[in-house]
C-alpha atoms as a PDB file:
ATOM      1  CA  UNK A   1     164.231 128.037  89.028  1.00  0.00           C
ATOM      2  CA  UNK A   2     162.330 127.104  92.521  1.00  0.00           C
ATOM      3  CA  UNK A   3     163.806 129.597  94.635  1.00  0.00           C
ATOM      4  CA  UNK A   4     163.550 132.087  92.207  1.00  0.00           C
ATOM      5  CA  UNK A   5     159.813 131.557  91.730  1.00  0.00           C
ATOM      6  CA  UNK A   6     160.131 131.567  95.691  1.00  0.00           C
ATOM      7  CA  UNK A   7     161.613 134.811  95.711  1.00  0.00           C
ATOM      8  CA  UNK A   8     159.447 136.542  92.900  1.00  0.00           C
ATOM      9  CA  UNK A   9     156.188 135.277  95.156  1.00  0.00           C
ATOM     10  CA  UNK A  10     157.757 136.801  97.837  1.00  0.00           C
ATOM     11  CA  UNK A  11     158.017 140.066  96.438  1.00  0.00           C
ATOM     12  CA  UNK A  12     154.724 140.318  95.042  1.00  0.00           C
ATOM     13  CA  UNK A  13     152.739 138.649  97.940  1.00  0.00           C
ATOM     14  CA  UNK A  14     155.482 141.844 100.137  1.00  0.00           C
ATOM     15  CA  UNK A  15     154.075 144.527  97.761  1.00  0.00           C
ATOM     16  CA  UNK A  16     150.292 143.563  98.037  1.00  0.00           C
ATOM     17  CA  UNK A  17     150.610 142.816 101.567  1.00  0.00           C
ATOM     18  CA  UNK A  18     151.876 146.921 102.488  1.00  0.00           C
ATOM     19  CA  UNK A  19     149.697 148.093  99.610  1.00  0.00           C
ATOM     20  CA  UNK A  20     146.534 146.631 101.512  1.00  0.00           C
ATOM     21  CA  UNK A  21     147.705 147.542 105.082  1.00  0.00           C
ATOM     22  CA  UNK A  22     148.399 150.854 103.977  1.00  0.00           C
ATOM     23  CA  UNK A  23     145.631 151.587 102.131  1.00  0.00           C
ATOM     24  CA  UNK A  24     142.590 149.980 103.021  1.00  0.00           C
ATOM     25  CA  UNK A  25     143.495 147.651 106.331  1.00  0.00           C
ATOM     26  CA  UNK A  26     140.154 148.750 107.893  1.00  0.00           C
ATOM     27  CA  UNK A  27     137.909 147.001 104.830  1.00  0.00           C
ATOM     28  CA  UNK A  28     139.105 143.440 105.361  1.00  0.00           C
ATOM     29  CA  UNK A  29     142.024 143.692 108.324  1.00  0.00           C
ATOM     30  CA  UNK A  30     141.665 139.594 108.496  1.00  0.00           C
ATOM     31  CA  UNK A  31     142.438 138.624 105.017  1.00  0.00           C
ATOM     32  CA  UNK A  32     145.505 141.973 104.785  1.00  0.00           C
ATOM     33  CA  UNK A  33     147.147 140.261 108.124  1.00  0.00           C
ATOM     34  CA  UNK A  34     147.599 136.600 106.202  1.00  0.00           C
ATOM     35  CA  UNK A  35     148.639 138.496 102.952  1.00  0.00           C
ATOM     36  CA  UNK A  36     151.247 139.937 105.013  1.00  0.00           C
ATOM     37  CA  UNK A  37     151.739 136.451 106.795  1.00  0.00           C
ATOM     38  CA  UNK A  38     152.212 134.896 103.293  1.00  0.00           C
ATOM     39  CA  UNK A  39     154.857 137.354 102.633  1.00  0.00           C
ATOM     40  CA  UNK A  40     157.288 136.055 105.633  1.00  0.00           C
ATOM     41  CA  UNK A  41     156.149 132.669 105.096  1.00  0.00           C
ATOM     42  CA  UNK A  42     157.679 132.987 101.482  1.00  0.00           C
ATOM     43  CA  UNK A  43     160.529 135.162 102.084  1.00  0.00           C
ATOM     44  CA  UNK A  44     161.810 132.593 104.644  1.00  0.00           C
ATOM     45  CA  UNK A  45     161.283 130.066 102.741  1.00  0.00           C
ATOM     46  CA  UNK A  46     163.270 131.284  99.787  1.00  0.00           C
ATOM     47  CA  UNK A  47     165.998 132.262 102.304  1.00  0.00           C
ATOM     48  CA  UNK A  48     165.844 128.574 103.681  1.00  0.00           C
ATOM     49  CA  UNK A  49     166.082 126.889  99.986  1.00  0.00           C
ATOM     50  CA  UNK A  50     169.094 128.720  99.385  1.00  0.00           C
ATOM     51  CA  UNK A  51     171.000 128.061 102.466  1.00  0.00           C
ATOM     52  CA  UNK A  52     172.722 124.508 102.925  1.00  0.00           C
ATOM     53  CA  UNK A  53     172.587 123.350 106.509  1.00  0.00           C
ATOM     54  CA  UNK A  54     170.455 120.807 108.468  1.00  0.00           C
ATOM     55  CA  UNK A  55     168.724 123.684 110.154  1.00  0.00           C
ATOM     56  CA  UNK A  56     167.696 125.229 106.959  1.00  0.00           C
ATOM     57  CA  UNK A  57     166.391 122.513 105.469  1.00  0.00           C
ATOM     58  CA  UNK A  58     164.201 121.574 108.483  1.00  0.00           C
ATOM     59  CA  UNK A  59     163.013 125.555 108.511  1.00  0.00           C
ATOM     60  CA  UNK A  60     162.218 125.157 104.139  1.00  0.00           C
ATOM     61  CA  UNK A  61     160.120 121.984 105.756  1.00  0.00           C
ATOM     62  CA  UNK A  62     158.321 123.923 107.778  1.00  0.00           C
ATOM     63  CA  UNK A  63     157.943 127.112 105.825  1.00  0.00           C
ATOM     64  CA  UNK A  64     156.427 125.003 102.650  1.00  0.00           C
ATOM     65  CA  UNK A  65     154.568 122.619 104.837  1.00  0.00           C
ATOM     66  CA  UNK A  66     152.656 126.082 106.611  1.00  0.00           C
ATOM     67  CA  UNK A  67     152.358 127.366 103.262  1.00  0.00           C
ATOM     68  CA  UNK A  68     150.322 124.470 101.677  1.00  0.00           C
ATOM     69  CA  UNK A  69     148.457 124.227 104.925  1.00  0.00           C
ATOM     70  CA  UNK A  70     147.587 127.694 104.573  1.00  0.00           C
ATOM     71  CA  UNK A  71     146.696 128.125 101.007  1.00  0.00           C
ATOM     72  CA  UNK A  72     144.575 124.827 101.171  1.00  0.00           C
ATOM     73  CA  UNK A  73     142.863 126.175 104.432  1.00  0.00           C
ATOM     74  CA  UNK A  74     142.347 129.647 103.030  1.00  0.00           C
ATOM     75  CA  UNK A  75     141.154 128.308  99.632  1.00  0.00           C
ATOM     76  CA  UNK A  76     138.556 126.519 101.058  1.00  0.00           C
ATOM     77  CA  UNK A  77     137.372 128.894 103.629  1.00  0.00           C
ATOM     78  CA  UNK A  78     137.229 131.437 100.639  1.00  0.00           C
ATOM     79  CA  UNK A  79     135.125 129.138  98.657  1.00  0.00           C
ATOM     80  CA  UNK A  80     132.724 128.083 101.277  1.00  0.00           C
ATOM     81  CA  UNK A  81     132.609 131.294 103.218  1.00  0.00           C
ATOM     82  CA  UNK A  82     133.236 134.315 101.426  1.00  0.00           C
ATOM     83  CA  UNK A  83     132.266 136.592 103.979  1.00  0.00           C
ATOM     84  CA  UNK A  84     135.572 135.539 105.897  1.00  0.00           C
ATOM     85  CA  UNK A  85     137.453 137.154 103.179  1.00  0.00           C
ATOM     86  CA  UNK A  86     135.520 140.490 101.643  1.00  0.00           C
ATOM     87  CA  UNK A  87     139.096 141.236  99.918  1.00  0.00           C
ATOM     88  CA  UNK A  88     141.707 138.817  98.399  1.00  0.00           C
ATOM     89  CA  UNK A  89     144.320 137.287 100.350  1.00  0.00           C
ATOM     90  CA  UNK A  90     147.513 135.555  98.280  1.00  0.00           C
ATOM     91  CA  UNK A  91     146.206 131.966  99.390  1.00  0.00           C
ATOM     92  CA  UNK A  92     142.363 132.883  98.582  1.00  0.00           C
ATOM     93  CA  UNK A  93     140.611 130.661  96.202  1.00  0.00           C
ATOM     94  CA  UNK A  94     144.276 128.519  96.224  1.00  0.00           C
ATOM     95  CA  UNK A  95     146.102 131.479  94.608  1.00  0.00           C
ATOM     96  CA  UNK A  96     143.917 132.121  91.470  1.00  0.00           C
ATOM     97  CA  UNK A  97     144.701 135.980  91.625  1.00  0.00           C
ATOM     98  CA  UNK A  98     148.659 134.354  91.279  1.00  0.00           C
ATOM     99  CA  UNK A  99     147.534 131.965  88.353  1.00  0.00           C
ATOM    100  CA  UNK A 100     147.588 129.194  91.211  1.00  0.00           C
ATOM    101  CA  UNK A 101     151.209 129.175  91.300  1.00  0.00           C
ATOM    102  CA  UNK A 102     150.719 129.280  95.727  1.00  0.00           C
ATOM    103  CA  UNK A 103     148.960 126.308  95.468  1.00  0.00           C
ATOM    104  CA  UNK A 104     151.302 124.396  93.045  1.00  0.00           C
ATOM    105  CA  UNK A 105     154.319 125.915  94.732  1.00  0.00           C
ATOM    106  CA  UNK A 106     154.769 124.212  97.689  1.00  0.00           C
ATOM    107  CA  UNK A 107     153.934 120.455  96.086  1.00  0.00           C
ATOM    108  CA  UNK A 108     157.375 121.447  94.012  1.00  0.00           C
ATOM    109  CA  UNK A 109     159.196 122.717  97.028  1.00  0.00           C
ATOM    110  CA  UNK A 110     158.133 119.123  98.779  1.00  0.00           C
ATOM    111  CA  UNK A 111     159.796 117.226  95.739  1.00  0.00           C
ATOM    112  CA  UNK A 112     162.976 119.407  95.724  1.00  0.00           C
ATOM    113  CA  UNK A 113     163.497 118.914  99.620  1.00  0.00           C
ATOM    114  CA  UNK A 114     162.880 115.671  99.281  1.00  0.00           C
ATOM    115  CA  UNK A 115     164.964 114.648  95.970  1.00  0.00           C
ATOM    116  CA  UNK A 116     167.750 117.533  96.028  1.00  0.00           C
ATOM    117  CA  UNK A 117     167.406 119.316  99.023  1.00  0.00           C
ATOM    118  CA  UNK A 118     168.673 117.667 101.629  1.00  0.00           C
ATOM    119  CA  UNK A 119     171.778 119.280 103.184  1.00  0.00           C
ATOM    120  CA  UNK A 120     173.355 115.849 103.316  1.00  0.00           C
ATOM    121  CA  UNK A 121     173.000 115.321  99.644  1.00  0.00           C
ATOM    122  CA  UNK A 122     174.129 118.439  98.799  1.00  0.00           C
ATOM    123  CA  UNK A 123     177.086 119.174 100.800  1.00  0.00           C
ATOM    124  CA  UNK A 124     180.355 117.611  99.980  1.00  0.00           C
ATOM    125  CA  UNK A 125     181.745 115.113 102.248  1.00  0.00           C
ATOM    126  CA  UNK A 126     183.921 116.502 104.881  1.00  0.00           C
ATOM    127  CA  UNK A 127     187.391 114.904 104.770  1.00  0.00           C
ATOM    128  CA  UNK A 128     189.628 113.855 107.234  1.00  0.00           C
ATOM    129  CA  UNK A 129     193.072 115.209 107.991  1.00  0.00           C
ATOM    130  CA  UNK A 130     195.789 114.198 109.714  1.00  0.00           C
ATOM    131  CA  UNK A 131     196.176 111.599 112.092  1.00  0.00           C
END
C-alpha cells in the first residue's frame, strides 16, 4: 500500500509539475522547479521501495529522508514567508493541497525501511552448494 501511495504521489506531483512549467513557469519559476524536484524525488523513491538490494534501500533512505527535509523546509518557509512561494509547490504548507499525505508520507516510509525494508530481512538466505 506504501509504494503505491508512493507511486500515485508521484504521478500527481509529475502532472502538476509539467502543467506549471508549461503553463505559467514565469509567475513563480522557484516554487514550479521544486514541484518538479518533488516529482523525481518521489518517483525514485517508489522505484527504490520496490527494488530489493542494499543499494536500493540506502537510495529509499535517502530519497524519503530529502523528502521530509524538504516538505518540512518548504512548509515552513511557506508559512513564514509567503512571498517565497506566490504559487503552490507539492511540499508548501506540508502538503495541504495533497491532504498532507507529503508530510505524513515519508514518517511511514521511515517505519517500513526500518521494520520491513531492509534488503537483508527481506531477501532469502543464499544457500550454499557443493563443497
Amino acid at each position: 500500500m506504501l509504494i503505491a501511495v508512493y507511486g500515485v504521489l508521484a504521478l500527481a506531483a509529475t502532472g502538476r509539475s509539467v502543467v506549471q512549467i508549461m503553463s505559467n513557469f514565469h509567475h513563480a519559476p522557484i516554487a514550479y522547479l521544486l514541484s518538479a524536484l518533488s516529482a523525481i524525488v518521489y518517483i525514485v523513491a517508489t522505484i527504490a521501495l520496490l527494488r530489493r538490494s542494499l543499494r536500493w534501500y540506502i537510495v529509499a533512505w535517502v530519497t524519503i529522508s530529502f523528502e521530509l527535509a524538504g516538505v518540512l523546509v518548504v512548509g515552513f518557509l511557506s508559512i513564514f514567508d509567503p512571498q517565497l512561494f506566490p504559487s503552490d509547490t507539492v511540499w508548501s504548507l506540508f502538503g495541504r493541497g495533497y491532504l498532507f499525505v507529503p508530510l505524513v508520507l515519508p514518517a511511514l516510509g521511515m517505519v517500513w525501511l526500518a521494520t520491513r525494508g531492509r534488503p537483508w530481512v527481506l531477501a532469502p538466505p543464499r544457500e550454499r552448494t557443493g563443497g
